[in-house]
Protein backbone atom coordinates (compact mmCIF):
# COMPACT_ATOMS: atom_id res chain seq x y z
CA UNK A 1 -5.97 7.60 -7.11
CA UNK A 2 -5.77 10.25 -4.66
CA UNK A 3 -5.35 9.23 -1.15
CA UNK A 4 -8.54 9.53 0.55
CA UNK A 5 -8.84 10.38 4.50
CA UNK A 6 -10.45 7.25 6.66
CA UNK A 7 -12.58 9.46 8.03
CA UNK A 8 -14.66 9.78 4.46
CA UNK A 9 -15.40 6.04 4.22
CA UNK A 10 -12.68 5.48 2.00
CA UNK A 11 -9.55 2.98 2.86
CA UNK A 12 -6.41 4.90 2.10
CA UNK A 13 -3.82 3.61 -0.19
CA UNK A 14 -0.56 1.91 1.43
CA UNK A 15 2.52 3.74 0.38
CA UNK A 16 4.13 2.07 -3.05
CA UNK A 17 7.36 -0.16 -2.26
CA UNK A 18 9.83 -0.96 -4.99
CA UNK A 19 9.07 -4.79 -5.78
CA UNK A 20 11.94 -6.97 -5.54
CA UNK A 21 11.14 -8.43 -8.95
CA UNK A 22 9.08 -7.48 -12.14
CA UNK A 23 7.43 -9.95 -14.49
CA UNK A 24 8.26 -8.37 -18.01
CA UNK A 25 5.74 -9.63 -21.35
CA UNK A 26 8.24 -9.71 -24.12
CA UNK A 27 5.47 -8.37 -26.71
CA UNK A 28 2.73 -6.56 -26.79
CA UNK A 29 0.23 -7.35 -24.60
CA UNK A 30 -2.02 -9.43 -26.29
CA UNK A 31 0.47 -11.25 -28.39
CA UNK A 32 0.17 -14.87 -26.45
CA UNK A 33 3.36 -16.53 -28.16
CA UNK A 34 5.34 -13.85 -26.49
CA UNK A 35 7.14 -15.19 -23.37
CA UNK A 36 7.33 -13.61 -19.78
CA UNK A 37 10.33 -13.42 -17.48
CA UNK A 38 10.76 -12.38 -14.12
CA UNK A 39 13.53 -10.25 -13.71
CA UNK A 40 15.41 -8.36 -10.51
CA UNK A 41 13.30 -4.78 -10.51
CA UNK A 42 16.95 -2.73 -10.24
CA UNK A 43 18.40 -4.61 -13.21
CA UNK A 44 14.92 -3.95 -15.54
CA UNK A 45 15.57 -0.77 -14.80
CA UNK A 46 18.91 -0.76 -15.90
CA UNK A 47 18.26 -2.53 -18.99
CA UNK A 48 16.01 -0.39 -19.81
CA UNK A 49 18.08 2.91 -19.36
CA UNK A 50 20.63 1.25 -21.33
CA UNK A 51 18.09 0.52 -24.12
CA UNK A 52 16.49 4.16 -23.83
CA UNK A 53 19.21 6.36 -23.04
CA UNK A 54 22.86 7.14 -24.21
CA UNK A 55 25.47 6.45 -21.51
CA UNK A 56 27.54 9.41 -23.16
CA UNK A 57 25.05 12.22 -21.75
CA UNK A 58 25.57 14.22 -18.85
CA UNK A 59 24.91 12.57 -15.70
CA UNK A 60 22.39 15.17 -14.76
CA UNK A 61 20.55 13.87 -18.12
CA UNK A 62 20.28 10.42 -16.94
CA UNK A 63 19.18 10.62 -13.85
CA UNK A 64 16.06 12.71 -14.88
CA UNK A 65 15.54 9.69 -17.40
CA UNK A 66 16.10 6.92 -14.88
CA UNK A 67 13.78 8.48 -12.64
CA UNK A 68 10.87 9.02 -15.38
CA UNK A 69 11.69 5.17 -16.07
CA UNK A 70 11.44 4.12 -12.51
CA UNK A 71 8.46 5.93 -12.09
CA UNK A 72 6.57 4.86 -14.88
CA UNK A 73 7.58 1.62 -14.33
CA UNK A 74 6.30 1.57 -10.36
CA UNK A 75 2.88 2.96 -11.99
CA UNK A 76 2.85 0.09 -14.00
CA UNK A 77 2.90 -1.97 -10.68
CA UNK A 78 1.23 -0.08 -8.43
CA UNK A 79 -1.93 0.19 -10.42
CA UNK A 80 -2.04 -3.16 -11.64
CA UNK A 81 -2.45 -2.13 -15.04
CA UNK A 82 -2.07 -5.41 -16.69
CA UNK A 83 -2.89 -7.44 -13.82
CA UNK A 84 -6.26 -5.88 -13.50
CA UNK A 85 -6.97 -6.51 -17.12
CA UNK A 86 -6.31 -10.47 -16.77
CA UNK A 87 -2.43 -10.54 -17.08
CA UNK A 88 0.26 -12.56 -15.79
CA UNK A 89 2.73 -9.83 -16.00
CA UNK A 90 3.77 -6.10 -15.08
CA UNK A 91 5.21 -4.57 -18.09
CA UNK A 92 5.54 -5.15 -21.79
CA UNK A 93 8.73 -4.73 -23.51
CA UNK A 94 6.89 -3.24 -26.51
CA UNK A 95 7.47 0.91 -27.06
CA UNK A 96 4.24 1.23 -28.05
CA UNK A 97 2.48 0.20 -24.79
CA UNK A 98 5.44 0.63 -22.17
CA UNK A 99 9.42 0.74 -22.35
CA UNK A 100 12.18 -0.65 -24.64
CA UNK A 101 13.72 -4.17 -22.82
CA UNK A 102 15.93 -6.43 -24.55
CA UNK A 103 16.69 -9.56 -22.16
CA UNK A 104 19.98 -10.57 -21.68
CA UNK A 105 21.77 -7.44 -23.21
CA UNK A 106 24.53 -6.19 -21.88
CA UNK A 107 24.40 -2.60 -19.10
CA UNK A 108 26.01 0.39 -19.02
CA UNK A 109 28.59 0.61 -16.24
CA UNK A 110 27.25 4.19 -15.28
CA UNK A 111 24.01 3.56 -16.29
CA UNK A 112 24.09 0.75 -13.77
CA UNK A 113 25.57 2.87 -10.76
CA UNK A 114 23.36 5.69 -10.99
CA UNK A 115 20.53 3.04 -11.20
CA UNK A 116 21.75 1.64 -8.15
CA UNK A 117 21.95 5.32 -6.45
CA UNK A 118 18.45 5.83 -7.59
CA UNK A 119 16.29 2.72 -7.87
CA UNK A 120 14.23 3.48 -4.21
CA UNK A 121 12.94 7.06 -5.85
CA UNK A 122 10.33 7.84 -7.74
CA UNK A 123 8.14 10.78 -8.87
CA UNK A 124 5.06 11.38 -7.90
CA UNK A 125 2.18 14.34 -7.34
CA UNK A 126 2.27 16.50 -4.13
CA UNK A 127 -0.62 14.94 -2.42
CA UNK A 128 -0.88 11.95 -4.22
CA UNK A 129 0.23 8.25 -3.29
CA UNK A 130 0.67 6.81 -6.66
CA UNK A 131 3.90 6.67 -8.85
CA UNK A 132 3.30 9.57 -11.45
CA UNK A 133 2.98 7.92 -14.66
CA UNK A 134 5.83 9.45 -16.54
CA UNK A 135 5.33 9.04 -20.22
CA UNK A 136 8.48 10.24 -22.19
CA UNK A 137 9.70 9.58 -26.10
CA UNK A 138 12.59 10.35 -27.75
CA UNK A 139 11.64 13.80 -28.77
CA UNK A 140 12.71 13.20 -32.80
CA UNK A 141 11.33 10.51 -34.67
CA UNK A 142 8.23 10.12 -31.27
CA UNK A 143 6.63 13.07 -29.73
CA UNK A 144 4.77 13.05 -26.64
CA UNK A 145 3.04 14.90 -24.04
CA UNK A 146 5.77 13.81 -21.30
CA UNK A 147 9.58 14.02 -21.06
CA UNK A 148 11.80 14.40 -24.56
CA UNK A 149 14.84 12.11 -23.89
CA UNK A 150 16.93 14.10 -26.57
CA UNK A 151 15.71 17.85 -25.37
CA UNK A 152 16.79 16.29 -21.31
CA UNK A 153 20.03 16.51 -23.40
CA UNK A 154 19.83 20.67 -23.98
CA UNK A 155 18.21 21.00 -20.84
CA UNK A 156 21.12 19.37 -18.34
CA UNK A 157 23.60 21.38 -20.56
CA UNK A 158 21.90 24.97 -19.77
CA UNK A 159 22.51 23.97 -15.92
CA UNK A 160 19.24 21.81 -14.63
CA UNK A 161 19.17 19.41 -12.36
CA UNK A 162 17.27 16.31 -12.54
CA UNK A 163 14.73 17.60 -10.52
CA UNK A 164 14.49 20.50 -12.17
CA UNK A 165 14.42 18.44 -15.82
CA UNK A 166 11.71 16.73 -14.45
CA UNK A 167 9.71 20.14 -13.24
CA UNK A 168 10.55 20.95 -16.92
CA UNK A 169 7.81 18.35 -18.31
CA UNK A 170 5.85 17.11 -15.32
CA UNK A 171 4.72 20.53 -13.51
CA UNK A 172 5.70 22.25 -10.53
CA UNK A 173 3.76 19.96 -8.56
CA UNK A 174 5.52 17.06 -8.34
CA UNK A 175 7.88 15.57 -6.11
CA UNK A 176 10.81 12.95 -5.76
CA UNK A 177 10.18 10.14 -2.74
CA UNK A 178 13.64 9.09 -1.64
CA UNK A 179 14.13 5.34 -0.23
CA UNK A 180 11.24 3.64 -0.64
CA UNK A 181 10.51 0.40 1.00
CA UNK A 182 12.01 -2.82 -0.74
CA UNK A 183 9.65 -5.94 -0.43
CA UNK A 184 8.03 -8.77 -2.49
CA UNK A 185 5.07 -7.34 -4.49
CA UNK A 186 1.84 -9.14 -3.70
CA UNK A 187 -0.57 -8.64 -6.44
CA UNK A 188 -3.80 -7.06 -4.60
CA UNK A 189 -6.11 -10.14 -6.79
CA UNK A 190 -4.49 -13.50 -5.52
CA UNK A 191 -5.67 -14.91 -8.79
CA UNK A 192 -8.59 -16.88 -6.81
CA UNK A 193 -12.39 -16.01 -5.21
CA UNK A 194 -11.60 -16.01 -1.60
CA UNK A 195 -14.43 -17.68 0.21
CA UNK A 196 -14.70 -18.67 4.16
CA UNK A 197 -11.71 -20.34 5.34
CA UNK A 198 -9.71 -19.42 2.86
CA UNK A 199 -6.97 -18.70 5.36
C-alpha cells in the first residue's frame, strides 16, 4: 500500500517498527496439528539465516540475504498476511509459503552478529511505507523472480555491496531504512468487534 496524503481522504500508514517478537506456525498454514511459538524477532531472523544461508560466504553475501530475510519477514507482519486471513500467527516455517525455521537449532556466530548489526533495516520502495516483500530461492534446485541466494555468492565476489546485490534483483528503486523503531507489535484486528465502551 502506497502511502496516501491526508489531504485525499485517505489515513496514511504509520511507519513499520521491528516487533519485539514473532509468532512462527511450524507448518504450512493450514496444517492445524502444527504448533506455534513465539520467538524473539532478532533470533528468528537468525535462525533463519542460519537455515538459508552458508556462514562460509562473503560477508557482503550475507548481509544482502539477511536483509531480503528481514524484509520479507517485516512484510509478513506489517501486512497482516496471516492475521488477516484468520491466523494466530506471523510466519510459517514452511519454504513453500515463507522461510526455512527449525526451532531450537543451533546459530551461526557471524550469522548472529551481522544479524544483530542489521536487524532495525529493511528494504523497501522509494515512496512506499511497506517492507518490500523480498522473495528469494536458492537459485539451483528453486528459481524465482526475486533474489538467487547462490548467484548473491558470484555477485559479492565481482565487488557488490549489499546494497548493490539487492539493486541487482529488486530494481533501482528501492531503498534500505536504517534503525527502525523497536516496540511490541499490536495486531491492527484485536481479535474482538469493538462496540461502545469498549475502552
Amino acid at each position: 500500500v502506497k502511502p496516501i496524503d491526508n489531504a485525499s481522504g485517505f489515513v496514511v500508514l504509520p511507519e513499520p517498527v521491528i516487533p519485539e517478537y514473532i509468532v512462527v506456525h511450524l507448518g504450512n498454514p493450514d496444517d492445524i496439528s502444527a504448533g506455534d511459538v513465539e520467538v524473539p524477532f532478532k533470533e528468528y531472523i537468525k535462525n533463519v539465516a542460519s537455515c538459508e544461508i552458508y556462514s562460509t560466504w562473503k560477508t557482503e553475501t550475507i548481509k544482502a540475504n539477511i536483509l531480503a530475510i528481514l524484509s520479507f519477514t517485516l512484510n509478513r507482519v506489517y501486512t497482516e498476511w496471516y492475521r488477516a486471513k484468520g491466523f494466530d500467527f506471523d510466519i510459517t516455517n514452511s519454504t513453500q509459503y515463507d522461510q526455512k525455521f527449525i526451532n531450537g537449532r543451533e546459530i551461526f556466530e557471524n550469522i548472529s552478529q551481522l544479524t544483530d548489526e542489521l536487524f532495525s533495516n529493511y528494504v523497501r520502495r522509494q515512496g512506499y511505507v511497506e517492507p518490500l516483500f523480498t522473495q528469494f530461492c536458492n537459485g539451483t534446485t528453486v528459481t524465482c523472480e526475486g533474489l538467487s541466494q547462490w548467484r548473491t555468492v558470484d555477485l559479492a565476489k565481482q565487488g557488490m555491496t549489499p546494497y548493490e546485490i539487492l539493486q541487482y534483483y529488486y530494481g533501482d528503486n528501492i531503498e534500505i531504512v536504517r534503525d527502525a523503531q523497536v516496540m511490541t507489535n499490536t495486531p491492527s484486528y484485536p481479535g474482538i468487534e469493538l462496540r461502545l465502551g469498549s475502552f
